[in-house]
N, C-alpha and C. Protein backbone atom coordinates (compact mmCIF):
# COMPACT_ATOMS: atom_id res chain seq x y z
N UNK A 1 9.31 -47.34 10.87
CA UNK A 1 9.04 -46.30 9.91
C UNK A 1 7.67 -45.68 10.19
N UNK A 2 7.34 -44.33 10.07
CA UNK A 2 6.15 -43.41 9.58
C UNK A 2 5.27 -44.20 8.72
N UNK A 3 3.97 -43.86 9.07
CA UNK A 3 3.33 -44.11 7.70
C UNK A 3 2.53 -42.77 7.23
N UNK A 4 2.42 -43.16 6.06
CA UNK A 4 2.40 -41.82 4.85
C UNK A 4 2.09 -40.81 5.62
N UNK A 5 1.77 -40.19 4.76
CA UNK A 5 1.27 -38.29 5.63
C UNK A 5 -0.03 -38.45 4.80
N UNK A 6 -1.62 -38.16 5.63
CA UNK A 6 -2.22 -37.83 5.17
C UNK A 6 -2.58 -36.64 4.62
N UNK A 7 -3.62 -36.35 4.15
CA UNK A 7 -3.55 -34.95 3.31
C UNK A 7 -3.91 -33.86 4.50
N UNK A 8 -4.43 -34.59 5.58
CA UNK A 8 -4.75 -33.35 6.64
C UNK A 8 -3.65 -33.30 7.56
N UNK A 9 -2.88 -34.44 7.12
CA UNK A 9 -1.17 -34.16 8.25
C UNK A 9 -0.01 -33.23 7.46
N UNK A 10 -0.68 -32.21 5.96
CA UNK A 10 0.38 -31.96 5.76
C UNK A 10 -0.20 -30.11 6.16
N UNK A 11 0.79 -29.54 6.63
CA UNK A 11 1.10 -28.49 7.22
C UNK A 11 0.41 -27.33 5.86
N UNK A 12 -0.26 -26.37 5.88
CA UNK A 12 -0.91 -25.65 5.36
C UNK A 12 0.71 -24.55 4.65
N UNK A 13 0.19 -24.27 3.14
CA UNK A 13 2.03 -22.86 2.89
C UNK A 13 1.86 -21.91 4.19
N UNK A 14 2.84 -21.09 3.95
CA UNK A 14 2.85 -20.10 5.21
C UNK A 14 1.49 -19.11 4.29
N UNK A 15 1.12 -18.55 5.68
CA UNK A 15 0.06 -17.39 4.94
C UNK A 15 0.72 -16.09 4.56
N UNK A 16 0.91 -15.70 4.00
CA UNK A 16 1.60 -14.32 3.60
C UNK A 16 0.08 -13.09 3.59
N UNK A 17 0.81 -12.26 4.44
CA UNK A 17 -0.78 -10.76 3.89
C UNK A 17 -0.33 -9.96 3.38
N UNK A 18 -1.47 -9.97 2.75
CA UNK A 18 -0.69 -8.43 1.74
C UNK A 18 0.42 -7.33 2.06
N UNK A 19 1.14 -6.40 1.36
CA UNK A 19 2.20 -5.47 1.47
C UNK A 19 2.14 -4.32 0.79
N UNK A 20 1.37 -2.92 1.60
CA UNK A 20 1.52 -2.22 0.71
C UNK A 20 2.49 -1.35 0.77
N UNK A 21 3.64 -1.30 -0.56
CA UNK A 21 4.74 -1.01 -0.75
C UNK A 21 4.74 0.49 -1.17
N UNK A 22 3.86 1.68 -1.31
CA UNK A 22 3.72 2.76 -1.23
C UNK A 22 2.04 3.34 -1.30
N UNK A 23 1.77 3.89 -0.38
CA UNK A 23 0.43 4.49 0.32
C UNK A 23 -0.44 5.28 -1.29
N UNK A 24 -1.58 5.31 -0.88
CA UNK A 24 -2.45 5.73 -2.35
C UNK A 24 -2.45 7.53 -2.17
N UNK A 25 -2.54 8.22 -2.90
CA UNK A 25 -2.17 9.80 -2.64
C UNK A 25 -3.66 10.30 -3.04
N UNK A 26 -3.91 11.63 -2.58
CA UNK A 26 -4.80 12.20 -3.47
C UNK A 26 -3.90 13.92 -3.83
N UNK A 27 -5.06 14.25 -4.94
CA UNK A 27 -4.65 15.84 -5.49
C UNK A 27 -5.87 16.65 -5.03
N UNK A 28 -5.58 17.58 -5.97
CA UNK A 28 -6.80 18.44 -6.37
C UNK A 28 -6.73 19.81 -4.75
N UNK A 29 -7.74 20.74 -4.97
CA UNK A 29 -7.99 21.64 -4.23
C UNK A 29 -9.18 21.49 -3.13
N UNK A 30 -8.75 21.21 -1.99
CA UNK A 30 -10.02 21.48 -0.70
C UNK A 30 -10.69 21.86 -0.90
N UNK A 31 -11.30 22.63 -1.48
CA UNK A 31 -12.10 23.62 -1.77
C UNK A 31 -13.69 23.06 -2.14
N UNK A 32 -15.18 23.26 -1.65
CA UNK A 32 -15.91 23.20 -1.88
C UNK A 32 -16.15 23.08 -3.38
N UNK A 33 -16.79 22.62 -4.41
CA UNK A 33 -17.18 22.17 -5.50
C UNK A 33 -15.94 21.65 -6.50
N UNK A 34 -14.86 21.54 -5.80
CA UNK A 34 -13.38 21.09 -6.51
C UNK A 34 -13.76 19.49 -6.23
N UNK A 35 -12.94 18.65 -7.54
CA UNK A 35 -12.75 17.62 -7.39
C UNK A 35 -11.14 17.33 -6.85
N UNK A 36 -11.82 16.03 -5.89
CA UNK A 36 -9.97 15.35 -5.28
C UNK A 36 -10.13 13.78 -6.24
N UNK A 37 -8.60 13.76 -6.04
CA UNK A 37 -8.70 12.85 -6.82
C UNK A 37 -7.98 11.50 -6.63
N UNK A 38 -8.02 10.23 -6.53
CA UNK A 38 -6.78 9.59 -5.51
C UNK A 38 -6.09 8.41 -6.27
N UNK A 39 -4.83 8.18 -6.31
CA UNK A 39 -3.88 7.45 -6.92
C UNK A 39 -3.73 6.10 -6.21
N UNK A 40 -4.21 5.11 -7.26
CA UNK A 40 -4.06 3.86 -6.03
C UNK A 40 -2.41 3.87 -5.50
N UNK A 41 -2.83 2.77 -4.20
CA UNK A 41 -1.42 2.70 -3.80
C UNK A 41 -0.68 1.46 -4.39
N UNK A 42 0.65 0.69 -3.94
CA UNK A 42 1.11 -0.13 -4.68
C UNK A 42 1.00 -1.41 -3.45
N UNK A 43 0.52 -2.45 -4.02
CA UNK A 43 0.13 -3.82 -3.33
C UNK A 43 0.75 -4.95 -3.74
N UNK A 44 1.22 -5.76 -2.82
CA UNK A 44 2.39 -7.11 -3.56
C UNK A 44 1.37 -8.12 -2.37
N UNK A 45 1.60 -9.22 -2.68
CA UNK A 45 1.59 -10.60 -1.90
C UNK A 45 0.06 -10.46 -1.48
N UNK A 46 -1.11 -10.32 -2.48
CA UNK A 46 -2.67 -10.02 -2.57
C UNK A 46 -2.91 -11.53 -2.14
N UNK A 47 -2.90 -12.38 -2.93
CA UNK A 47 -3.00 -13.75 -3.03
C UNK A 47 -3.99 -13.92 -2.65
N UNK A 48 -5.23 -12.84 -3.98
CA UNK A 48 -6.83 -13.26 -4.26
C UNK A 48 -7.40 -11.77 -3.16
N UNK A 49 -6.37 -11.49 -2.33
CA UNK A 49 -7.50 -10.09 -1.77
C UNK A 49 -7.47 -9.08 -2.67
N UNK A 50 -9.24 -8.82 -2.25
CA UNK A 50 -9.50 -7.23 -3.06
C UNK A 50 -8.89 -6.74 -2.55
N UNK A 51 -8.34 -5.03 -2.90
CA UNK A 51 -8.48 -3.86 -2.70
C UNK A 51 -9.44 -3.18 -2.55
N UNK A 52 -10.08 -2.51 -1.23
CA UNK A 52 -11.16 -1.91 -1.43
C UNK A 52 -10.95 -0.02 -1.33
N UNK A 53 -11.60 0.73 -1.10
CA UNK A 53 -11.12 1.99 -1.29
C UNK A 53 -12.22 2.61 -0.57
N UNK A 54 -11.80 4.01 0.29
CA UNK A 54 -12.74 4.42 1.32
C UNK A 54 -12.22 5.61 1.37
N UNK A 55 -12.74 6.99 0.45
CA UNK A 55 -12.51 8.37 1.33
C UNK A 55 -13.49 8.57 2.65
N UNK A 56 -12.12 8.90 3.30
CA UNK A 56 -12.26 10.05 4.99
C UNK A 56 -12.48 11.13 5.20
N UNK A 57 -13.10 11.48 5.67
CA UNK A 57 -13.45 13.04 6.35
C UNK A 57 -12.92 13.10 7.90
N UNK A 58 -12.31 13.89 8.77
CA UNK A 58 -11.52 14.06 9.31
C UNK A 58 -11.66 12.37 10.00
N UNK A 59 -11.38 11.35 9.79
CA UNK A 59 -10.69 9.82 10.01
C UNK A 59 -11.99 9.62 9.76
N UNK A 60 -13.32 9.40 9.79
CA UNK A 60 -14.44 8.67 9.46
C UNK A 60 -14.66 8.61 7.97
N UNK A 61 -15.43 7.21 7.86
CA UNK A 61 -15.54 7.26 6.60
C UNK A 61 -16.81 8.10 5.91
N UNK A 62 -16.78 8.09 4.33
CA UNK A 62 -17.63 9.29 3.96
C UNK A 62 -18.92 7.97 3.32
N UNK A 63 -19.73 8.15 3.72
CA UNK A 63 -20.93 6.83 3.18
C UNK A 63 -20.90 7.28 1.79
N UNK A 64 -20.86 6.16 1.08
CA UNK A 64 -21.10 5.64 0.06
C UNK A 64 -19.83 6.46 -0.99
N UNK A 65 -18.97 6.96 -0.53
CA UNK A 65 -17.67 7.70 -1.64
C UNK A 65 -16.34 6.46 -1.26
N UNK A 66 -16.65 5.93 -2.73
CA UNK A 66 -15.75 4.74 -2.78
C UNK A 66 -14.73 4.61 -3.88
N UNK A 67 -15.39 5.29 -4.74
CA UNK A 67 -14.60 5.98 -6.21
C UNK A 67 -13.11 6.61 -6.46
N UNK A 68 -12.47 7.08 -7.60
CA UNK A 68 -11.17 7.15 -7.51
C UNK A 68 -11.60 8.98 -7.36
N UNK A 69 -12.94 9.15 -7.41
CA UNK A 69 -12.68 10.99 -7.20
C UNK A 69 -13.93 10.98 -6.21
N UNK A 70 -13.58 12.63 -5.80
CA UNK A 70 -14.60 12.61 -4.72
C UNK A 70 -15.16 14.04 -4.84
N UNK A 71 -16.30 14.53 -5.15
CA UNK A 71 -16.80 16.15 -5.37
C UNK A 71 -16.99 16.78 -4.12
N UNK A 72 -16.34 17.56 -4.34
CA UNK A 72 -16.57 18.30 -3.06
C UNK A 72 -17.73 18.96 -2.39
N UNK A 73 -18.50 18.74 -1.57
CA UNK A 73 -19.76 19.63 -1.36
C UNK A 73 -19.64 20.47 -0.44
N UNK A 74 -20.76 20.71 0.01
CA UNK A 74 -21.02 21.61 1.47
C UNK A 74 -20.99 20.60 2.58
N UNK A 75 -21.18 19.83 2.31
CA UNK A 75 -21.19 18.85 3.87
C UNK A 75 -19.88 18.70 4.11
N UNK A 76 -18.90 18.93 2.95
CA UNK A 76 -17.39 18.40 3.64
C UNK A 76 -16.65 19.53 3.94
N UNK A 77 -17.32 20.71 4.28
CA UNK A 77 -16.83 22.23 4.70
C UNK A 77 -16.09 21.76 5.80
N UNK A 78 -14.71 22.42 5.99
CA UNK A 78 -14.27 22.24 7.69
C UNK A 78 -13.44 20.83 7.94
N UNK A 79 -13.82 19.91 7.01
CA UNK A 79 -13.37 18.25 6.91
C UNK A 79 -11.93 17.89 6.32
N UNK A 80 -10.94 17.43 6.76
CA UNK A 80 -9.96 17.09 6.64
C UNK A 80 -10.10 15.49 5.75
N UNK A 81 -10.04 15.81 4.67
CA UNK A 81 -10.25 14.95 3.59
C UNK A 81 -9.15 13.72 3.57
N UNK A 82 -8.99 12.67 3.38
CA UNK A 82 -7.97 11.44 2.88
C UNK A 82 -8.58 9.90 2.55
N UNK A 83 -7.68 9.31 1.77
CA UNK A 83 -8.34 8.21 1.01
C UNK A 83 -7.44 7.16 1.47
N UNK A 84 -8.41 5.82 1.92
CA UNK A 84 -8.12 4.71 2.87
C UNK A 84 -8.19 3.66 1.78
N UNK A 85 -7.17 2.63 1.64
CA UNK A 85 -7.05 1.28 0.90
C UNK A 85 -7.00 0.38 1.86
N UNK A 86 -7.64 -0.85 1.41
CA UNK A 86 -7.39 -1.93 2.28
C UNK A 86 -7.77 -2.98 1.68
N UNK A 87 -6.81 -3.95 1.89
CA UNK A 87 -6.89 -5.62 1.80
C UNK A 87 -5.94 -6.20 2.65
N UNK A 88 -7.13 -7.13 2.70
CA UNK A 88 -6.78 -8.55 3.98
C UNK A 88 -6.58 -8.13 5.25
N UNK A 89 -7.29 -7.36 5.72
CA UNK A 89 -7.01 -6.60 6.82
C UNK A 89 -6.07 -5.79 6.99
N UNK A 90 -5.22 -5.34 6.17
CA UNK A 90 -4.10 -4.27 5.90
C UNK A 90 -4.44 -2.75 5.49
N UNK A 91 -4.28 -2.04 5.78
CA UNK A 91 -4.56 -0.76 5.44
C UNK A 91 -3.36 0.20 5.34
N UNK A 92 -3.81 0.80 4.10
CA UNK A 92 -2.94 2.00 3.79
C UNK A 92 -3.52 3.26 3.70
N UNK A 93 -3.15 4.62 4.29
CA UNK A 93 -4.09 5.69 3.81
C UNK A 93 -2.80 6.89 3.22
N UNK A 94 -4.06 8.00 2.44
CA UNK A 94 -3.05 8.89 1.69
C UNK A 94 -3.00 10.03 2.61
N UNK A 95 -1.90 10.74 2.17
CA UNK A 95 -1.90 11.95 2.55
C UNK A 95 -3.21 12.36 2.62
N UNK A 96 -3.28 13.75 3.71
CA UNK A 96 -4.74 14.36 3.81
C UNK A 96 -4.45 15.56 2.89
N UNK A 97 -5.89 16.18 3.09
CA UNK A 97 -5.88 17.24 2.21
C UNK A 97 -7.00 18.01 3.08
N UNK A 98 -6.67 19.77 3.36
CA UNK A 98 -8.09 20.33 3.78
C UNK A 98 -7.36 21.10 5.22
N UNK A 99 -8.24 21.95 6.05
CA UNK A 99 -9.16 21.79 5.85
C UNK A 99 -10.32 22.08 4.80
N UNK A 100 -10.93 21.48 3.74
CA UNK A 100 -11.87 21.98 3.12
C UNK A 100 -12.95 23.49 3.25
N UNK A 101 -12.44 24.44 1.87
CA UNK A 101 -12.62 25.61 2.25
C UNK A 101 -14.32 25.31 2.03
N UNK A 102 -14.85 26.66 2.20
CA UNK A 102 -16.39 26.74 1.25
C UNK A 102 -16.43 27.31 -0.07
């Protein structure tokens, strides 16, 4: 016979990563001094991961715009706007929006 199973002989659950089951959207008008605005997306099997949130300007991120809205300025003239989710190394992004008028 075996003897017992120690606690480090027993096999770890499977890891499951997150699933995001529909992408986060934004609204609003391109347009210089317009607000966008972005809809989280839908997330299953987190198991303790954040969600974090990141608007884009044409694919880079925008420093420090982490919020569910984003004001439009002059620096994002020309910029192809969209909003990036992510947990556990998973990422979802929204539709774009833009190019951003003046």
């Amino acid at each position: 016979t075996e003897p017992p199973a120690l606690p480090w002989d027993v096999a770890p659950a499977a890891l499951v990563a997150p699933v995001n089951t529909s992408p986060p959207s934004i609204s609003g008008t391109p347009t210089a001094g317009q607000v966008l605005t972005a809809s989280a997306g839908v997330w299953t099997n987190l198991g303790g991961a954040i969600v974090t949130a990141q608007w884009l300007g044409d694919g880079l991120a925008l420093a420090g715009e982490t919020g569910a809205t984003l004001l439009l300025g002059a620096e994002h003239v020309a910029l192809t706007v969209a909003y990036r989710e992510s947990a556990g190394g998973i990422t979802a992004t929204s539709n774009a929006l833009g190019p951003v008028a003046p």
